[in-house]
N, C-alpha and C. Protein backbone atom coordinates (compact mmCIF):
# COMPACT_ATOMS: atom_id res chain seq x y z
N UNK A 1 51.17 33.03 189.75
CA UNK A 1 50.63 34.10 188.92
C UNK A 1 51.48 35.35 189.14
N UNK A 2 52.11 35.67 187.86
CA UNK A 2 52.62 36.79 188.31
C UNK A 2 51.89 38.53 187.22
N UNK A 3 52.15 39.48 188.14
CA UNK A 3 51.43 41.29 187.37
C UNK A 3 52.44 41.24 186.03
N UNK A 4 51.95 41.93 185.55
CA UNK A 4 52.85 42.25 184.10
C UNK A 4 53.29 44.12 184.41
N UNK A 5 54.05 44.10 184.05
CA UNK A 5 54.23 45.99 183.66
C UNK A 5 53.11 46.72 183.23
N UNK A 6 52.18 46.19 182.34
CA UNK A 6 51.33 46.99 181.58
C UNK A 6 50.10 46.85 182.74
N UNK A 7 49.97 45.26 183.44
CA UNK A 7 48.72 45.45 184.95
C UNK A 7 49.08 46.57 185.53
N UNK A 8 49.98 46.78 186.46
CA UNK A 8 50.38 47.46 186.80
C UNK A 8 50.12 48.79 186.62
N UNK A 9 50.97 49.07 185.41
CA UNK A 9 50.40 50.70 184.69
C UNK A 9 49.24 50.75 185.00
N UNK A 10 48.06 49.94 184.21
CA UNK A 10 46.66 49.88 184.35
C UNK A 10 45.95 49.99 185.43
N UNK A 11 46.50 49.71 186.49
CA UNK A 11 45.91 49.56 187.78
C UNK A 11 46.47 50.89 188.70
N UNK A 12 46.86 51.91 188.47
CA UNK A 12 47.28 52.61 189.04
C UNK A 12 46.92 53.76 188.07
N UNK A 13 46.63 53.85 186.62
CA UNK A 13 45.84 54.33 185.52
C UNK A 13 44.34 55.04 186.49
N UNK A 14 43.79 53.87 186.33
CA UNK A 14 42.66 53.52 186.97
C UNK A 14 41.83 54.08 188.36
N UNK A 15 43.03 53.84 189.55
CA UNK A 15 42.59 54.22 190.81
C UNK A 15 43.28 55.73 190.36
N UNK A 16 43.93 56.31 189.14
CA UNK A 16 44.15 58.15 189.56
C UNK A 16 43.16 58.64 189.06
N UNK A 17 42.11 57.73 188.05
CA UNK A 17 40.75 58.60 187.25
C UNK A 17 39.87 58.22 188.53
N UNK A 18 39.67 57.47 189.18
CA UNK A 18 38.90 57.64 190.04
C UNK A 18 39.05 58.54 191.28
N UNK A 19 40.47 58.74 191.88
CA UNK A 19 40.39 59.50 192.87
C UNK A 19 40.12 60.80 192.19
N UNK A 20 40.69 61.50 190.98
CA UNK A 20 40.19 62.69 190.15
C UNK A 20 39.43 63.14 190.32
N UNK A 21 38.75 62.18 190.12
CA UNK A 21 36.82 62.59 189.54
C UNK A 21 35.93 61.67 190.73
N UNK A 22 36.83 61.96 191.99
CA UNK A 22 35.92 61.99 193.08
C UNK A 22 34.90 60.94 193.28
N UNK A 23 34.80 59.59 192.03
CA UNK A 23 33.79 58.71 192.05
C UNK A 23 33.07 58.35 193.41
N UNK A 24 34.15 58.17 194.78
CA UNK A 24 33.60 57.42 195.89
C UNK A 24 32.36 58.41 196.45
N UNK A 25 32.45 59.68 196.21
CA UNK A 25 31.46 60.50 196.25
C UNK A 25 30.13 60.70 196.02
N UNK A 26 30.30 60.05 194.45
CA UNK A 26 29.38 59.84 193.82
C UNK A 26 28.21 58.44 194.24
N UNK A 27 29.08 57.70 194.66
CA UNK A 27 28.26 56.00 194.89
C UNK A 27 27.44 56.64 196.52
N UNK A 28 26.04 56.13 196.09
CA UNK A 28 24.75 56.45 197.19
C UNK A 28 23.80 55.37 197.48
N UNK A 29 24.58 54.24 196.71
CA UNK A 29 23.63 53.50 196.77
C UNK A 29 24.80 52.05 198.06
N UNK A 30 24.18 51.54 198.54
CA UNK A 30 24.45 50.56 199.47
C UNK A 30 25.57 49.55 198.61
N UNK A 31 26.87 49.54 199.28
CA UNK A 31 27.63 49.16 198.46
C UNK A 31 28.54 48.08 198.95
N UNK A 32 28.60 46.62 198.26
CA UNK A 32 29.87 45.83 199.20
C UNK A 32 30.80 45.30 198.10
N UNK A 33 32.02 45.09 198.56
CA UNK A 33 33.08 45.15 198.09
C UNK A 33 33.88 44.44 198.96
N UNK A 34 34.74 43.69 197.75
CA UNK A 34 35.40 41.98 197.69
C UNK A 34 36.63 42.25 197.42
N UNK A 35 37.54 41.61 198.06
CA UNK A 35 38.73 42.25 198.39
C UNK A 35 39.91 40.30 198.49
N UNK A 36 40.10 40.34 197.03
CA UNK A 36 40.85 38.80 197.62
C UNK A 36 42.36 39.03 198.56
N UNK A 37 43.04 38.47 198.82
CA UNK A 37 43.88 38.69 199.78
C UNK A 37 45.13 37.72 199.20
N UNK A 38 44.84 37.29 197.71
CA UNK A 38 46.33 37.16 197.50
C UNK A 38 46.20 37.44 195.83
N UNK A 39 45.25 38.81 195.57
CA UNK A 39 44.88 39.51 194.30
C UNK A 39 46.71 40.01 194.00
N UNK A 40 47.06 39.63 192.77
CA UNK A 40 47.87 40.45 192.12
C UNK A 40 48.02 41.10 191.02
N UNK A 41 46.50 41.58 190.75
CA UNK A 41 46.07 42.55 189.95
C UNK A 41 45.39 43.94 190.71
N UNK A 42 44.97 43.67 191.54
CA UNK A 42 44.34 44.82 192.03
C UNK A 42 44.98 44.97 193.59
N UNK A 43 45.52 46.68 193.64
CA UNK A 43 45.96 46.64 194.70
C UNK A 43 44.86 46.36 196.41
N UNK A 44 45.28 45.85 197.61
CA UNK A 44 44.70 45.46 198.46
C UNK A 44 44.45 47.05 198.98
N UNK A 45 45.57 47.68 199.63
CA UNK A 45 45.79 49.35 199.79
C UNK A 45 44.68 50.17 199.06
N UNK A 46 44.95 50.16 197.69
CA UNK A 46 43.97 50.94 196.87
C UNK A 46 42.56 50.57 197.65
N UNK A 47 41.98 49.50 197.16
CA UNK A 47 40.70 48.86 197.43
C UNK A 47 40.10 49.69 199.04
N UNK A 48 41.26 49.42 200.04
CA UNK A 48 40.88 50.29 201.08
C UNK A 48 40.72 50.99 201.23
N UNK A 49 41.69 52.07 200.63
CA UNK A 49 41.94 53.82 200.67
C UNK A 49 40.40 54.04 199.61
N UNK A 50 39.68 53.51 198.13
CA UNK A 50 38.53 53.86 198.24
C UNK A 50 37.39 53.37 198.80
N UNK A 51 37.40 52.76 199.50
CA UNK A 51 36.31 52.09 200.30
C UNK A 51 36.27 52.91 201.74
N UNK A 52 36.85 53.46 202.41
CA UNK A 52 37.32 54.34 203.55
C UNK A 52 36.88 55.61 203.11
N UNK A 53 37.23 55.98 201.69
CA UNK A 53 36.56 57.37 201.14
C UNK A 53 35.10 58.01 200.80
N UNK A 54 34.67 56.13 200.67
CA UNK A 54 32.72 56.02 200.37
C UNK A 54 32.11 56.41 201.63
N UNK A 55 31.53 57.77 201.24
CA UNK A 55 29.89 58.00 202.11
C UNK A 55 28.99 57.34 202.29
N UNK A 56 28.81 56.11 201.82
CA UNK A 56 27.72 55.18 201.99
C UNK A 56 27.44 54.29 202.87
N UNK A 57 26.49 53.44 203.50
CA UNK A 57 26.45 52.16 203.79
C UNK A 57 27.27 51.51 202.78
N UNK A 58 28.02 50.83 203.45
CA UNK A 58 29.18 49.90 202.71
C UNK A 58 29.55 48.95 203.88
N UNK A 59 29.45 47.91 202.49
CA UNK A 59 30.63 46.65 203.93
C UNK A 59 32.14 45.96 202.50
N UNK A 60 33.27 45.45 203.47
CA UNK A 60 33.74 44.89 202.77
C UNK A 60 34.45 43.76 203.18
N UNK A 61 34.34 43.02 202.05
CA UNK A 61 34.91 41.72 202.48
C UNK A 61 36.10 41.17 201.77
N UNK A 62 37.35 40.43 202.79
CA UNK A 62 37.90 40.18 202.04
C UNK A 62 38.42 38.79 202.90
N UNK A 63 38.94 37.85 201.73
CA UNK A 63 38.81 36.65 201.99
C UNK A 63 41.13 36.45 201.41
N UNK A 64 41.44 36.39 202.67
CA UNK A 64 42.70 35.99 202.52
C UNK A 64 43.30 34.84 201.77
N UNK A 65 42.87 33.76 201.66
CA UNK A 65 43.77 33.04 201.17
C UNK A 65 43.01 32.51 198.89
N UNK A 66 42.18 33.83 198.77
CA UNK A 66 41.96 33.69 197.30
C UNK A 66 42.25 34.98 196.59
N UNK A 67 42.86 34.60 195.49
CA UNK A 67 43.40 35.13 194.24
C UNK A 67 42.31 36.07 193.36
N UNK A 68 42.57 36.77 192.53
CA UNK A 68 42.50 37.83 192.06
C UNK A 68 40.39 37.23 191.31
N UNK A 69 40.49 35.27 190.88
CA UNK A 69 40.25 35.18 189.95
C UNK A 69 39.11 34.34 191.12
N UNK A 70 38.26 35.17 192.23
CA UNK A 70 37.93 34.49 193.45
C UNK A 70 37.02 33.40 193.05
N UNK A 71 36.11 34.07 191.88
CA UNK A 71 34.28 33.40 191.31
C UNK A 71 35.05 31.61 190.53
N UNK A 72 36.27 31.87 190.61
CA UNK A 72 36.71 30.64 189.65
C UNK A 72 37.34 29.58 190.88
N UNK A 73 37.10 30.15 192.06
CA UNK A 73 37.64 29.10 193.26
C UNK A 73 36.74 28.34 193.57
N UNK A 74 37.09 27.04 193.33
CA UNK A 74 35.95 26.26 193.88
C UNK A 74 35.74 25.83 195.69
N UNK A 75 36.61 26.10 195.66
CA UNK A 75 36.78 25.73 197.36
C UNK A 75 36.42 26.92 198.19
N UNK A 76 36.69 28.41 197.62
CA UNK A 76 36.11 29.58 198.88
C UNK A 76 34.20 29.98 197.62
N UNK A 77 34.33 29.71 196.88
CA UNK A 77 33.23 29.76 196.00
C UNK A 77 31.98 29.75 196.91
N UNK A 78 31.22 28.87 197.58
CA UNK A 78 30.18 28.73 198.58
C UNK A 78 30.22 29.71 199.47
N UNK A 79 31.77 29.69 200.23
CA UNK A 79 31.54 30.90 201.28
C UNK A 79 31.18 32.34 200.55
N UNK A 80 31.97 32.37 199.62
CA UNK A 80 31.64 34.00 198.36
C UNK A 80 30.06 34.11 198.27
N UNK A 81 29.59 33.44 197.49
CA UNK A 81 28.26 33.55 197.39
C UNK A 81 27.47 33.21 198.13
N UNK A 82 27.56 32.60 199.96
CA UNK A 82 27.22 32.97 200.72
C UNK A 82 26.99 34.29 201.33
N UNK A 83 27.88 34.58 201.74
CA UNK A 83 28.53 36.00 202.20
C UNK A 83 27.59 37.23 200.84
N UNK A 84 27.26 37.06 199.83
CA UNK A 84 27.55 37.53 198.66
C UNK A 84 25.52 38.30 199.20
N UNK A 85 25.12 36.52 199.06
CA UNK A 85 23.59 36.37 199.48
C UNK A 85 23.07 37.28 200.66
N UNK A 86 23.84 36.96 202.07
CA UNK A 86 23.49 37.28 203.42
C UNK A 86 23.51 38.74 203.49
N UNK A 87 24.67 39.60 202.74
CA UNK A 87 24.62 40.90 202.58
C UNK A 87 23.35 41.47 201.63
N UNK A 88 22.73 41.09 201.16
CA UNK A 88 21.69 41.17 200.10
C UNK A 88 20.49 41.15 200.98
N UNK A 89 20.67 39.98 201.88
CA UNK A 89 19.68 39.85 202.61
C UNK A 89 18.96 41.17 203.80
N UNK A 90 20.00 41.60 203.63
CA UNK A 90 20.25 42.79 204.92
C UNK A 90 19.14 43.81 204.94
């Protein structure tokens, strides 16, 4: 799988309207966040730098060896919506 020029643009579009307008600020509500580890649409960096910026209870997870497209893996799929559940449970 490879980014295109225009992902790219888009994805860096994206994380400058959010650092702007201060969003991580805004989120108050209990928040977790999925982080694949061989995503090449969304930067891994970004994902951290706003997740590090959230005031909230937050957890995040990220699962190294799945792709951008995680809900379509059948093999880390169980652990996802494990993990997905147990945080819910909390």
């Amino acid at each position: 799988m490879s980014i295109s020029a225009h992902n790219l643009f888009e994805n860096q579009k994206a994380m400058e309207a959010l650092n702007s307008q201060n969003i991580y600020e805004k989120i108050k509500a209990p928040t977790l966040m999925i982080a694949a580890g061989k995503d090449r649409v969304v930067s891994y960096p970004k994902i951290l730098e706003f997740f590090e910026n959230m005031k909230t209870d937050k957890q995040l997870l990220k699962y190294d060896e799945v792709d951008h497209n995680l809900f379509q893996d059948g093999e880390y799929l169980p652990l996802i919506v494990k993990d997905i559940v147990d945080w819910m449970d909390c």
